[in-house]
PDB file of N, CA and C in Angstrom:
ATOM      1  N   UNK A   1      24.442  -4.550 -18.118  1.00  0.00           N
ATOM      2  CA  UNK A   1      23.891  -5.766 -18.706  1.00  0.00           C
ATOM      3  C   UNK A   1      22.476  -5.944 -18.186  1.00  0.00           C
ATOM      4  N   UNK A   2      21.964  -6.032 -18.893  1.00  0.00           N
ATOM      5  CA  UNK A   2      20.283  -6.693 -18.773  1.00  0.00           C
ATOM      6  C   UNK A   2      19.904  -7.760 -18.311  1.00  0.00           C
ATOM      7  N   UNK A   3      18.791  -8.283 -17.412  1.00  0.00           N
ATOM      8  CA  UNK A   3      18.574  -9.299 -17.598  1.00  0.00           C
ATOM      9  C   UNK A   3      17.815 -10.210 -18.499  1.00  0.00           C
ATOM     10  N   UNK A   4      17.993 -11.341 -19.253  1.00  0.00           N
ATOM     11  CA  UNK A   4      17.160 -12.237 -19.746  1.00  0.00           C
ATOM     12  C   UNK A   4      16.652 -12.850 -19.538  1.00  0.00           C
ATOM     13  N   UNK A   5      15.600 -13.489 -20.258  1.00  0.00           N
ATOM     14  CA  UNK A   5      14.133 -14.771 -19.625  1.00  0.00           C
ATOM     15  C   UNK A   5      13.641 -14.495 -20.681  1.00  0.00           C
ATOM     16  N   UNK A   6      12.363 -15.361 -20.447  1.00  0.00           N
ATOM     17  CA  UNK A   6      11.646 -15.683 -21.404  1.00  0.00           C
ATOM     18  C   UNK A   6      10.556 -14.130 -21.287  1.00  0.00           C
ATOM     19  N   UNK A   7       9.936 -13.536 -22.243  1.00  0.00           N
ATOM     20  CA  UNK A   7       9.073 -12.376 -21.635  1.00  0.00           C
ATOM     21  C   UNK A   7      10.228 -11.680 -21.681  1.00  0.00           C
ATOM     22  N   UNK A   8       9.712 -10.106 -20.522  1.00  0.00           N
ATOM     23  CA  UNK A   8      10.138  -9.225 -20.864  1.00  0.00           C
ATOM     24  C   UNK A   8      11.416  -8.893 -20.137  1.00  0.00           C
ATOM     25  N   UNK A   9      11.679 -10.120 -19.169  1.00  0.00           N
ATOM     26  CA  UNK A   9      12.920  -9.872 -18.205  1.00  0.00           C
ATOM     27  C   UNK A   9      12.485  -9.517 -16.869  1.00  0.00           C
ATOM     28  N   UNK A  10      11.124  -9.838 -16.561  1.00  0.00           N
ATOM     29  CA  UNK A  10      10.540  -9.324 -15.093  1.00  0.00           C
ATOM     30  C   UNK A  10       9.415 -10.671 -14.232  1.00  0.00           C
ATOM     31  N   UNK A  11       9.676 -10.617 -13.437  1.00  0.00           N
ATOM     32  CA  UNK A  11       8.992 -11.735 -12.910  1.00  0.00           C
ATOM     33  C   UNK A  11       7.961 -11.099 -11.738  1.00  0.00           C
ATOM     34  N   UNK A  12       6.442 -11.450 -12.132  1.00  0.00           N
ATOM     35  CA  UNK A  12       5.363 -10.717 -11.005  1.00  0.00           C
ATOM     36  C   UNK A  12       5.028 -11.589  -9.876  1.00  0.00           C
ATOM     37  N   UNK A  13       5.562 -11.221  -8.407  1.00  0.00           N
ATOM     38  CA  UNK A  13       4.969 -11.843  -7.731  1.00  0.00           C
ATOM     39  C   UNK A  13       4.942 -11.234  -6.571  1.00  0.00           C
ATOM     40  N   UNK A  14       4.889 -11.762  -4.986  1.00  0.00           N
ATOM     41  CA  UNK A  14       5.091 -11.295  -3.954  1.00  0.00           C
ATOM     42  C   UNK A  14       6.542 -11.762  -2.979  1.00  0.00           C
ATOM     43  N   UNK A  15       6.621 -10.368  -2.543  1.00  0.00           N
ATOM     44  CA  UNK A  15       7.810  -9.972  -1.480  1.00  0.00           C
ATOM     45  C   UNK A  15       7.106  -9.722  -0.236  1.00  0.00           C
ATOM     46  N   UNK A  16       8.266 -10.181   0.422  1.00  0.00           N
ATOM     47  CA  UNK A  16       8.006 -10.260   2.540  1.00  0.00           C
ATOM     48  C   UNK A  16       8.746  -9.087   2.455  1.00  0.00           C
ATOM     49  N   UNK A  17       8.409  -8.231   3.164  1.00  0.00           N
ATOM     50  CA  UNK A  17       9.115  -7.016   3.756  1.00  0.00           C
ATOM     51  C   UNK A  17       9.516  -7.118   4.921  1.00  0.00           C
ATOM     52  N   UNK A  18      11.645  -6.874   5.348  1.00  0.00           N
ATOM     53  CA  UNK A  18      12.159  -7.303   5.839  1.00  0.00           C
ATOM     54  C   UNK A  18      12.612  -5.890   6.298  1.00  0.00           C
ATOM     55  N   UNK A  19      12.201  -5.143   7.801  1.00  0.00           N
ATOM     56  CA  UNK A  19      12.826  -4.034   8.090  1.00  0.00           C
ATOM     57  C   UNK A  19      14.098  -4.239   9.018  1.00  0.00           C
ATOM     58  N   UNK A  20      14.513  -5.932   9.424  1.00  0.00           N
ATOM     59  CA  UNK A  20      15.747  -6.107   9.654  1.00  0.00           C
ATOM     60  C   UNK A  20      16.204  -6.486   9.181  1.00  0.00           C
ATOM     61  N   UNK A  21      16.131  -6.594   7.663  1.00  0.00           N
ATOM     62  CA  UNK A  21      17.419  -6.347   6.576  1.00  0.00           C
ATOM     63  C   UNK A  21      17.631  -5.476   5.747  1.00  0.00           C
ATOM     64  N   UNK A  22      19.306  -5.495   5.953  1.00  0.00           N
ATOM     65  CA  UNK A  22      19.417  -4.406   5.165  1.00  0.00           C
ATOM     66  C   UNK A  22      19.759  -4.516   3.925  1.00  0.00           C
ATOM     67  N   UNK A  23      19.534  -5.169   2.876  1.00  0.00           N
ATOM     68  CA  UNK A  23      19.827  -5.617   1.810  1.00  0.00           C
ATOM     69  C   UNK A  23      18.564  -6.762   1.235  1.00  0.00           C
ATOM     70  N   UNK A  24      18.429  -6.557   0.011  1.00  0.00           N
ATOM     71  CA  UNK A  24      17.131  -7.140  -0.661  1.00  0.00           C
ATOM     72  C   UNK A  24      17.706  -8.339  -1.496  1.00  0.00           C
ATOM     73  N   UNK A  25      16.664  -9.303  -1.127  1.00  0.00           N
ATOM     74  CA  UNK A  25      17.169 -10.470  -2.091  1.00  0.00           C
ATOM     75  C   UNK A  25      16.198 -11.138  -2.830  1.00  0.00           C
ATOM     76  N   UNK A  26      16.510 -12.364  -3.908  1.00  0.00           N
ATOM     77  CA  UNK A  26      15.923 -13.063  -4.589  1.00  0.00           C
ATOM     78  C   UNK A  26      16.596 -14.912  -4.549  1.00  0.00           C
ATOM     79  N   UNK A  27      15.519 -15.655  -4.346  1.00  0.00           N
ATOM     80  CA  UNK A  27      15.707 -16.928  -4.034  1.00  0.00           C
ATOM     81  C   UNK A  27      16.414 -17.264  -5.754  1.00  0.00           C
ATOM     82  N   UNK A  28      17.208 -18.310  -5.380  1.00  0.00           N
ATOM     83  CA  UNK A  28      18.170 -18.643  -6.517  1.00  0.00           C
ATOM     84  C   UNK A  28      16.739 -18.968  -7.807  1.00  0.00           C
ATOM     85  N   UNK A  29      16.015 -19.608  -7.487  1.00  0.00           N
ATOM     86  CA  UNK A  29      15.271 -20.194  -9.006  1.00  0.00           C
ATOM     87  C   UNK A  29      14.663 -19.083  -9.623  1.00  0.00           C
ATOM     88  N   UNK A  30      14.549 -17.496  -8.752  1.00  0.00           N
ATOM     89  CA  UNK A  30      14.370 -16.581  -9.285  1.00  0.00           C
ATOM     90  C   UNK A  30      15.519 -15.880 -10.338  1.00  0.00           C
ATOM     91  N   UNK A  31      16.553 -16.035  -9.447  1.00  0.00           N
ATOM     92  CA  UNK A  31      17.684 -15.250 -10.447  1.00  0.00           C
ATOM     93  C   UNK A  31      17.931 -16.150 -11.751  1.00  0.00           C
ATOM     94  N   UNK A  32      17.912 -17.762 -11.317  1.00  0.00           N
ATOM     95  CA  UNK A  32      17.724 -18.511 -13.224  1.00  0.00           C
ATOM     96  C   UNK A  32      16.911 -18.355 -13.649  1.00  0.00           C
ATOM     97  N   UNK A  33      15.413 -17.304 -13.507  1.00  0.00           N
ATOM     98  CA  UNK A  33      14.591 -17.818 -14.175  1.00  0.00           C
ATOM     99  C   UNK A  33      14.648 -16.171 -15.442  1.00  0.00           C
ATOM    100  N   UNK A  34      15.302 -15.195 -14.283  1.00  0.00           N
ATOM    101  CA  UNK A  34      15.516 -13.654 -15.152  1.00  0.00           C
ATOM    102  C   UNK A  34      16.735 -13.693 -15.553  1.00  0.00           C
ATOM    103  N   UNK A  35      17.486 -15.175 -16.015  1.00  0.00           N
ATOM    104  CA  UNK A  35      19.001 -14.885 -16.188  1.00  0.00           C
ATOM    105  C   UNK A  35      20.128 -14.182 -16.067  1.00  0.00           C
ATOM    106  N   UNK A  36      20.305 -13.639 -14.589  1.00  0.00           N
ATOM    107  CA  UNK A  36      21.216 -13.118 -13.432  1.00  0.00           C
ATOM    108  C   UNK A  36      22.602 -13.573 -13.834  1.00  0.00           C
ATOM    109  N   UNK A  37      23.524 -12.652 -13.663  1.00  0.00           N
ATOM    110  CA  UNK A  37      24.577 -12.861 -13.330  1.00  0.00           C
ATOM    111  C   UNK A  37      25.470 -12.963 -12.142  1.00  0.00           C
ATOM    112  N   UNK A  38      25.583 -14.316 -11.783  1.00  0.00           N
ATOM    113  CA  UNK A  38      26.702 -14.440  -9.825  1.00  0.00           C
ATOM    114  C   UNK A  38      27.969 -12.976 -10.560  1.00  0.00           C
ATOM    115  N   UNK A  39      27.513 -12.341  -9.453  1.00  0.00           N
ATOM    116  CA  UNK A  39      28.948 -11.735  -9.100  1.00  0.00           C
ATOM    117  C   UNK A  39      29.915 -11.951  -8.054  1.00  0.00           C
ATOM    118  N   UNK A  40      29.521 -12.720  -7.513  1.00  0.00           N
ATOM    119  CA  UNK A  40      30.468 -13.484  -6.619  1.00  0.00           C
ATOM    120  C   UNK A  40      30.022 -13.399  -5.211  1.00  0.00           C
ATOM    121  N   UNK A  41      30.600 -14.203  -4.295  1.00  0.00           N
ATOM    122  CA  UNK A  41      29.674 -14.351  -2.941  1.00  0.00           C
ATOM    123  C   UNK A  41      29.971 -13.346  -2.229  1.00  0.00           C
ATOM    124  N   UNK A  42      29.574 -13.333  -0.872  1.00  0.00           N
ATOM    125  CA  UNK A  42      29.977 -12.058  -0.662  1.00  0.00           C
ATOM    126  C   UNK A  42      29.845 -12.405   1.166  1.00  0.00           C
ATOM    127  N   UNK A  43      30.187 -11.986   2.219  1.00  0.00           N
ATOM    128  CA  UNK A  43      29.752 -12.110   3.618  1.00  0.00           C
ATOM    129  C   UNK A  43      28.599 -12.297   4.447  1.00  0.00           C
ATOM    130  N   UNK A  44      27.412 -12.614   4.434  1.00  0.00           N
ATOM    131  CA  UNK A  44      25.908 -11.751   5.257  1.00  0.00           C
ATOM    132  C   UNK A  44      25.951 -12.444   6.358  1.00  0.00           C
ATOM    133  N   UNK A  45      25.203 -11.636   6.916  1.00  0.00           N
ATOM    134  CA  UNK A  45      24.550 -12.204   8.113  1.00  0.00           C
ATOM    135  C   UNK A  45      23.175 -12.383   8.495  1.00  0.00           C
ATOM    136  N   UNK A  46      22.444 -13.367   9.035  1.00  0.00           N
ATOM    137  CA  UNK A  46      20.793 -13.681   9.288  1.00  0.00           C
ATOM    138  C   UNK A  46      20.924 -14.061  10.991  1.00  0.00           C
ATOM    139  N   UNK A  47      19.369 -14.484  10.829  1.00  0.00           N
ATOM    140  CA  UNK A  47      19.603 -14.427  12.088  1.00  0.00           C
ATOM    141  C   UNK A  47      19.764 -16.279  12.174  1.00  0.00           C
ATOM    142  N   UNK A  48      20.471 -17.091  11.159  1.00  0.00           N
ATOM    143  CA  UNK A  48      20.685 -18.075  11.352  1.00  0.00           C
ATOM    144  C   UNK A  48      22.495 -18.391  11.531  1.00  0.00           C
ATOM    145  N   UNK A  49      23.053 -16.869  11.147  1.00  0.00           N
ATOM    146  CA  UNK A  49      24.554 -16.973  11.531  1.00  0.00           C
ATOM    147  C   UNK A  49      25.117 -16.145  10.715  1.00  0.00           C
ATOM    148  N   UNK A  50      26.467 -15.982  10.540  1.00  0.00           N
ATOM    149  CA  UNK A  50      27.402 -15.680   9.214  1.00  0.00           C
ATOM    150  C   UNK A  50      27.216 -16.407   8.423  1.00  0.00           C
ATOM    151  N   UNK A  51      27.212 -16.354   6.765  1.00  0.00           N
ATOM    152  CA  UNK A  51      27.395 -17.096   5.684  1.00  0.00           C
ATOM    153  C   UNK A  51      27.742 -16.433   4.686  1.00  0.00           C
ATOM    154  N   UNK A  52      27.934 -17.269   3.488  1.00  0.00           N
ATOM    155  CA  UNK A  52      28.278 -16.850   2.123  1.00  0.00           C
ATOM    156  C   UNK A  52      27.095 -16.163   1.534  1.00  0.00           C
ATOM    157  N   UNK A  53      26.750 -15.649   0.577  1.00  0.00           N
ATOM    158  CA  UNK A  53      25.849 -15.618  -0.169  1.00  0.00           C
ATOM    159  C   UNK A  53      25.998 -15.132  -1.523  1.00  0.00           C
ATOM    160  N   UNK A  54      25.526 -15.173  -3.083  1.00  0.00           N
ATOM    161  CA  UNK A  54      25.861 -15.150  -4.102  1.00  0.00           C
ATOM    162  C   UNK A  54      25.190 -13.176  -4.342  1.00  0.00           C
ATOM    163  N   UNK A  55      25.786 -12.332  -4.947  1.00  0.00           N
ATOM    164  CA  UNK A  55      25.691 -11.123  -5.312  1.00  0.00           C
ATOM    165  C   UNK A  55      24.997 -11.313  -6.574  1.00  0.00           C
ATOM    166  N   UNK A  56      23.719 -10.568  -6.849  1.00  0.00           N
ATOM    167  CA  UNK A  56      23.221 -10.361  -8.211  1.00  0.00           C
ATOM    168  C   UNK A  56      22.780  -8.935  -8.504  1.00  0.00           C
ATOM    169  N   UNK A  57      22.784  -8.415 -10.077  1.00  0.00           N
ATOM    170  CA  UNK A  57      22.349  -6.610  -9.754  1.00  0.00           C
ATOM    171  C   UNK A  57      21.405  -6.667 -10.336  1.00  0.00           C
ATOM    172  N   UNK A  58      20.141  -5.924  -9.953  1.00  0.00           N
ATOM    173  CA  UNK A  58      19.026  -6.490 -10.103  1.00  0.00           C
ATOM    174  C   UNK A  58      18.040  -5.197 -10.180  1.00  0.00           C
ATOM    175  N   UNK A  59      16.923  -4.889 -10.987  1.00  0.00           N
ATOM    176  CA  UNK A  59      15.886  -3.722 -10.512  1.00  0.00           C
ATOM    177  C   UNK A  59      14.203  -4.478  -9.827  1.00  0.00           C
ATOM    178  N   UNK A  60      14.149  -4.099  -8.730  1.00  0.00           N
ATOM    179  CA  UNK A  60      12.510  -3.737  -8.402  1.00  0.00           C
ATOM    180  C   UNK A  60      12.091  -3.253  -8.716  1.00  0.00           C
ATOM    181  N   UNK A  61      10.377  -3.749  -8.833  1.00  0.00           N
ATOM    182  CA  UNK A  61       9.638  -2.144  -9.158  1.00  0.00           C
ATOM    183  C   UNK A  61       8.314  -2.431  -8.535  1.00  0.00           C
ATOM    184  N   UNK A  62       7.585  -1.676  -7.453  1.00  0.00           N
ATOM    185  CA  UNK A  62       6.711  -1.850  -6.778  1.00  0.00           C
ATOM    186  C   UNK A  62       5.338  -1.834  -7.480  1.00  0.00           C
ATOM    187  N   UNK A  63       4.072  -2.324  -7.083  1.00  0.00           N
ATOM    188  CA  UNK A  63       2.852  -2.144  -7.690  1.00  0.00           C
ATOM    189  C   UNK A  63       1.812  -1.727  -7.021  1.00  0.00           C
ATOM    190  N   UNK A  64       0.908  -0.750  -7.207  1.00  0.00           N
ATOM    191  CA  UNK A  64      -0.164  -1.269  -5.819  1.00  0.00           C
ATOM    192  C   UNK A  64      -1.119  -2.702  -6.248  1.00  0.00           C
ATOM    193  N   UNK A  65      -1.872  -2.650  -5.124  1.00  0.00           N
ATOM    194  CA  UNK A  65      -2.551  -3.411  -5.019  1.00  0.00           C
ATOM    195  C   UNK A  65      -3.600  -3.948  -6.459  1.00  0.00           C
ATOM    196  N   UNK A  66      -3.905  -5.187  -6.932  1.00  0.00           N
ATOM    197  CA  UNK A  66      -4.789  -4.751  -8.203  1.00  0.00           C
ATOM    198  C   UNK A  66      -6.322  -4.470  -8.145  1.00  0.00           C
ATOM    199  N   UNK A  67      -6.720  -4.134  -6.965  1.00  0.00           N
ATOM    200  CA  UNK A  67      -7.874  -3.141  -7.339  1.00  0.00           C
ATOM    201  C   UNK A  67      -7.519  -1.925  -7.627  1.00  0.00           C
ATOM    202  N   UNK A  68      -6.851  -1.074  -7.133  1.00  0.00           N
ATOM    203  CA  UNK A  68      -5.777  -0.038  -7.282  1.00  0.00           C
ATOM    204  C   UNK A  68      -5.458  -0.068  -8.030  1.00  0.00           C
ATOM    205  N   UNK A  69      -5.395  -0.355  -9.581  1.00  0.00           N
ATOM    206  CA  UNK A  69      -4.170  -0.248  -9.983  1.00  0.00           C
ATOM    207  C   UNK A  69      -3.197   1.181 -10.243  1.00  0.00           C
ATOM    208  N   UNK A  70      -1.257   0.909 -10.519  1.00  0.00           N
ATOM    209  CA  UNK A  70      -1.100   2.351 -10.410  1.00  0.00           C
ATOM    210  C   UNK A  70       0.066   2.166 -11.534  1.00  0.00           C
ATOM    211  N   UNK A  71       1.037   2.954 -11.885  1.00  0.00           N
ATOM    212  CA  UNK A  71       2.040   2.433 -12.446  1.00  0.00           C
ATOM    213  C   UNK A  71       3.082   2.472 -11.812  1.00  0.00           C
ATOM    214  N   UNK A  72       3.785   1.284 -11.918  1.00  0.00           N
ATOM    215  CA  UNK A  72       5.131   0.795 -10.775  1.00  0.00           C
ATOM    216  C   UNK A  72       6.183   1.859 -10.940  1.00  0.00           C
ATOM    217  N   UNK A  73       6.535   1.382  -9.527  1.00  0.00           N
ATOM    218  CA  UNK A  73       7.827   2.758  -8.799  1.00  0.00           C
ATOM    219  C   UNK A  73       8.719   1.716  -9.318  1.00  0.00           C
ATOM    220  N   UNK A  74       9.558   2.793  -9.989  1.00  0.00           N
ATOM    221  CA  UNK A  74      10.942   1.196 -10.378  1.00  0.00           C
ATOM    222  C   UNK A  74      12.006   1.776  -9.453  1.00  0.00           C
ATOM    223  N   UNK A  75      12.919   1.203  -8.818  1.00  0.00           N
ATOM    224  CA  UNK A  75      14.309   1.489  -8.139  1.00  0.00           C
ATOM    225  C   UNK A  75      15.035   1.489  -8.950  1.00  0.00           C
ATOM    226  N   UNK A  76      16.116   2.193  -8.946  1.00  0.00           N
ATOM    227  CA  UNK A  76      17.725   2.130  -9.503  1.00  0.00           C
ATOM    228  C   UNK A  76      18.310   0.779  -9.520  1.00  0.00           C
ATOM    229  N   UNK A  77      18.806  -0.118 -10.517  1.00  0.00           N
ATOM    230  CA  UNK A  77      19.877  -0.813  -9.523  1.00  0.00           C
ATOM    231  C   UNK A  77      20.094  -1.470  -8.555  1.00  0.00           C
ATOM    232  N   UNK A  78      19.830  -2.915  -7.945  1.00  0.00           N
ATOM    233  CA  UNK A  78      21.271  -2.681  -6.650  1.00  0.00           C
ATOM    234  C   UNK A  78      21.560  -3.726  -6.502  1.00  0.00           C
ATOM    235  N   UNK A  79      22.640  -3.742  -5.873  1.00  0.00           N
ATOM    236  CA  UNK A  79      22.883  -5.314  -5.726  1.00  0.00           C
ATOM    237  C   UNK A  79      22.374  -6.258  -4.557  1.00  0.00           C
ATOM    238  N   UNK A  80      21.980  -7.241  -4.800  1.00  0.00           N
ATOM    239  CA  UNK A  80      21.111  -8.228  -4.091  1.00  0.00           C
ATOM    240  C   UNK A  80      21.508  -9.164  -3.878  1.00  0.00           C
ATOM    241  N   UNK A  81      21.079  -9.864  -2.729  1.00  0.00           N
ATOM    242  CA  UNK A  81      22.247 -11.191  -2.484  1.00  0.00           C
ATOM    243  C   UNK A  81      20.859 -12.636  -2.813  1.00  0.00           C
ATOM    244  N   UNK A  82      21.891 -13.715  -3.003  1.00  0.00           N
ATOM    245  CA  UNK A  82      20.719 -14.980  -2.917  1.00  0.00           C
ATOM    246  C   UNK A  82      19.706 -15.623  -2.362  1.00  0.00           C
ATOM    247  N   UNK A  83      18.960 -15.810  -2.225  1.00  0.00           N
ATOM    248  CA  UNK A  83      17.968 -16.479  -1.208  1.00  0.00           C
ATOM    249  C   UNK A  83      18.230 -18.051  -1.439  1.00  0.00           C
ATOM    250  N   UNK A  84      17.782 -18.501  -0.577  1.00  0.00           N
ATOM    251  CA  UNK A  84      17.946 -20.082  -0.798  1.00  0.00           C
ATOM    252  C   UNK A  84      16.126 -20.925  -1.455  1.00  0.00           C
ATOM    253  N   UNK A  85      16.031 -21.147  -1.931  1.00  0.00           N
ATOM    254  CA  UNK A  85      15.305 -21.589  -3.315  1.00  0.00           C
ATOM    255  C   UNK A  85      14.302 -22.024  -2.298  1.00  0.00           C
ATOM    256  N   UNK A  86      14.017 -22.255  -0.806  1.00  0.00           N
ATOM    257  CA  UNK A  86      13.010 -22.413   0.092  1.00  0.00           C
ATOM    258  C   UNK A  86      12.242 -21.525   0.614  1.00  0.00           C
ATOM    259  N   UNK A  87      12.859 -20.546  -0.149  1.00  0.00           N
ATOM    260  CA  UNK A  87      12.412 -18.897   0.610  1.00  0.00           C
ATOM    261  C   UNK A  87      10.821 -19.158  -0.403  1.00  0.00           C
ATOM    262  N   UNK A  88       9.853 -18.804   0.622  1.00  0.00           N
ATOM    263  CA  UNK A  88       8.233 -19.360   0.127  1.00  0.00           C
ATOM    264  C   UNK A  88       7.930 -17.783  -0.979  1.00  0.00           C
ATOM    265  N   UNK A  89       8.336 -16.771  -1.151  1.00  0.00           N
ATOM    266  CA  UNK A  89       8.671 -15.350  -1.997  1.00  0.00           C
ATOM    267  C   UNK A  89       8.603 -15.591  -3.144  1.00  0.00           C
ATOM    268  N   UNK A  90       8.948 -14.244  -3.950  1.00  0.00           N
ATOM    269  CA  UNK A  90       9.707 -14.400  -5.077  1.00  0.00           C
ATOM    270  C   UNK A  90      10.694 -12.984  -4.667  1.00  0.00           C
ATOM    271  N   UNK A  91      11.054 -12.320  -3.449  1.00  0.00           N
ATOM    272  CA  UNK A  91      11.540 -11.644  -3.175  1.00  0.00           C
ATOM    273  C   UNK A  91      11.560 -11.244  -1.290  1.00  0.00           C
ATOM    274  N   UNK A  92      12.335 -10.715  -1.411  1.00  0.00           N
ATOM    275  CA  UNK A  92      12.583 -10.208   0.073  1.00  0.00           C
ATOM    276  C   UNK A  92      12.994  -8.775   0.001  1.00  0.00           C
ATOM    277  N   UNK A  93      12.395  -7.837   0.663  1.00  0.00           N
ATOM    278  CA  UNK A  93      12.389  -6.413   0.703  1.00  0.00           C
ATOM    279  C   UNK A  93      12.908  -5.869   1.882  1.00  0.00           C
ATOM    280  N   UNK A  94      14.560  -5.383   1.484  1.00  0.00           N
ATOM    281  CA  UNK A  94      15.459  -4.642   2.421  1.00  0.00           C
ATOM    282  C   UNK A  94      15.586  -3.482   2.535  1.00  0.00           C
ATOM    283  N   UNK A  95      15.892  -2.941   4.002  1.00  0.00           N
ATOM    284  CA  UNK A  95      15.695  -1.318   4.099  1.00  0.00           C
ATOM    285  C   UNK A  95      16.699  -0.664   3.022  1.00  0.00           C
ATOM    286  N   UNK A  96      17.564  -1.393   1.646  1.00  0.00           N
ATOM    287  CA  UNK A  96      18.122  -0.626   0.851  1.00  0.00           C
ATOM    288  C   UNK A  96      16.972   0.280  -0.534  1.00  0.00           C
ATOM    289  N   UNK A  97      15.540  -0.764   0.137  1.00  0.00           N
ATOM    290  CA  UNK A  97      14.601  -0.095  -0.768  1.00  0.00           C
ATOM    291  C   UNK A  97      14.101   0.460  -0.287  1.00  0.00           C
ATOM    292  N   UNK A  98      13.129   0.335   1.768  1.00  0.00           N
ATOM    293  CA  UNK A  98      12.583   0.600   2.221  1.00  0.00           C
ATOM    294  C   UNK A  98      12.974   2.005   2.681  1.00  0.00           C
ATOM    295  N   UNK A  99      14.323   2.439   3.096  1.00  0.00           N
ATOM    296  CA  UNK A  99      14.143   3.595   3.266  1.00  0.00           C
ATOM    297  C   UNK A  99      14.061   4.582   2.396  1.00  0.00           C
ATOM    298  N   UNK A 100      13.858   3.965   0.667  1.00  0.00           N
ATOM    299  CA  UNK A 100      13.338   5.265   0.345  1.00  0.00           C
ATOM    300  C   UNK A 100      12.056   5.533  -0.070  1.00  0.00           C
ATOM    301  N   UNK A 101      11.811   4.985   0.595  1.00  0.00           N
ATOM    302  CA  UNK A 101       9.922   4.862   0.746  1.00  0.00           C
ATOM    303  C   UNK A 101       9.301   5.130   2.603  1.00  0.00           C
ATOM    304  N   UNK A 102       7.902   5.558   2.359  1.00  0.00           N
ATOM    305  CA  UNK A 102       7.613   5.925   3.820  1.00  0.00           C
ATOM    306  C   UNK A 102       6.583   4.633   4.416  1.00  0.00           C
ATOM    307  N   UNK A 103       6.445   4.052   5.392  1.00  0.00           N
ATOM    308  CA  UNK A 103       6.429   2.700   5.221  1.00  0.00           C
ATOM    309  C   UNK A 103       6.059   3.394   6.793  1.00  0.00           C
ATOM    310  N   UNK A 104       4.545   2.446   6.899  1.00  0.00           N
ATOM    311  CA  UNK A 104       3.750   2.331   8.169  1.00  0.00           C
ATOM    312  C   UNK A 104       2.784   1.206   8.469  1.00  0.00           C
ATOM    313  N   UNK A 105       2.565   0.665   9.955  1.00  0.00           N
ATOM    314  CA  UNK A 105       1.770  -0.105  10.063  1.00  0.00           C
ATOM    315  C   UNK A 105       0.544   0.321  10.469  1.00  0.00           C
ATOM    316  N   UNK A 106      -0.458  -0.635  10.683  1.00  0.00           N
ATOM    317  CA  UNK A 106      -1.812   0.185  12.054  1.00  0.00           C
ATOM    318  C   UNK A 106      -1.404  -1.190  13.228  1.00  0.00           C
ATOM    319  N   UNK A 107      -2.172  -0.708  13.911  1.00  0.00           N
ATOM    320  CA  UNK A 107      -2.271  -1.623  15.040  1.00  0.00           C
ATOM    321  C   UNK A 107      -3.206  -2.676  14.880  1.00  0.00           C
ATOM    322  N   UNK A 108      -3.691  -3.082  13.792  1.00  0.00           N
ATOM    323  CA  UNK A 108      -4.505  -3.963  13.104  1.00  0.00           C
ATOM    324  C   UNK A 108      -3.626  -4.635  12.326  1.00  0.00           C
ATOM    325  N   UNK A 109      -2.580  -4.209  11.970  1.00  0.00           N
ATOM    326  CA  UNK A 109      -1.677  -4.783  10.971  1.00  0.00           C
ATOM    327  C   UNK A 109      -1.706  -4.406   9.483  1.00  0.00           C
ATOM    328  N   UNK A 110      -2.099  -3.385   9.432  1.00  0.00           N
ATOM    329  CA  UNK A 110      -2.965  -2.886   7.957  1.00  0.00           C
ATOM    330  C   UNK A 110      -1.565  -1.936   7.194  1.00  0.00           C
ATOM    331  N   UNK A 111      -0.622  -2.486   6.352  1.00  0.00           N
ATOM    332  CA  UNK A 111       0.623  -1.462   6.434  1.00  0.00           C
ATOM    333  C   UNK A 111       0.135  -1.016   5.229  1.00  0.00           C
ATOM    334  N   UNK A 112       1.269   0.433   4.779  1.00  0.00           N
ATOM    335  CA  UNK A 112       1.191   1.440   3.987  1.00  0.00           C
ATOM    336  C   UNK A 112       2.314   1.607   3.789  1.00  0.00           C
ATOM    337  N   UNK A 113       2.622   1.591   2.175  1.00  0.00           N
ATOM    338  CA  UNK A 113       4.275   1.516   1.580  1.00  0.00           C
ATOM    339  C   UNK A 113       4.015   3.156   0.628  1.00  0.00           C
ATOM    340  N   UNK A 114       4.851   3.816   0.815  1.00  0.00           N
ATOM    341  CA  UNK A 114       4.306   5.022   0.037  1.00  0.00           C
ATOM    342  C   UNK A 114       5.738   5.213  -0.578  1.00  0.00           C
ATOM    343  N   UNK A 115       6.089   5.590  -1.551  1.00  0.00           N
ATOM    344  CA  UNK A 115       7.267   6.915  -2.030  1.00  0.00           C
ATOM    345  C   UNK A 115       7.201   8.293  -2.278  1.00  0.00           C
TER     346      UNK A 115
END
């Protein structure tokens, strides 16, 4: 199943890259806004405790930068859990994407996301 919205079914914005998580998510007003389907909650953990969280299956697709421009790496698939609608994002980036990408910082803070 696809997702729906208004447009083409894709929403452009920015993701925090999260190398202590392992699983990628989207804040709830994101998943109503690409018309997601709950697949049901599921266990996680943060570093605010155990909780519930809602399952959605979902594709990324990375961009570079727009002086750069390049054409986006799309991922397979996967399933993604909820964010809570305060998350300041429009995504959160888990090592289920990151490790298949090569991913470095500088000591300036200057990172590099490659596939």
């Amino acid at each position: 199943m696809r997702p729906t919205a208004e447009g083409n079914g894709e929403i452009e914005g920015h993701a925090l890259i999260d190398t202590g998580s392992t699983l990628t998510g989207v804040p709830e007003r994101v998943a109503k806004r690409l018309g997601l389907v709950a697949r049901g909650k599921k266990p996680i953990g943060s570093v605010l405790g155990e909780g519930q969280a809602e399952r959605y299956y979902f594709r990324i697709a990375l961009h570079g930068p727009p002086e750069q421009p390049t054409y986006p790496i799309v991922f397979d698939d996967l399933a993604g859990f909820e964010l809570k609608d305060s998350f300041a994002y429009e995504a959160l980036i888990g090592m289920d994407i990151l490790r298949k990408c090569r991913f470095s910082m500088d000591t300036d803070g200057e990172c590099t996301l490659s596939v």
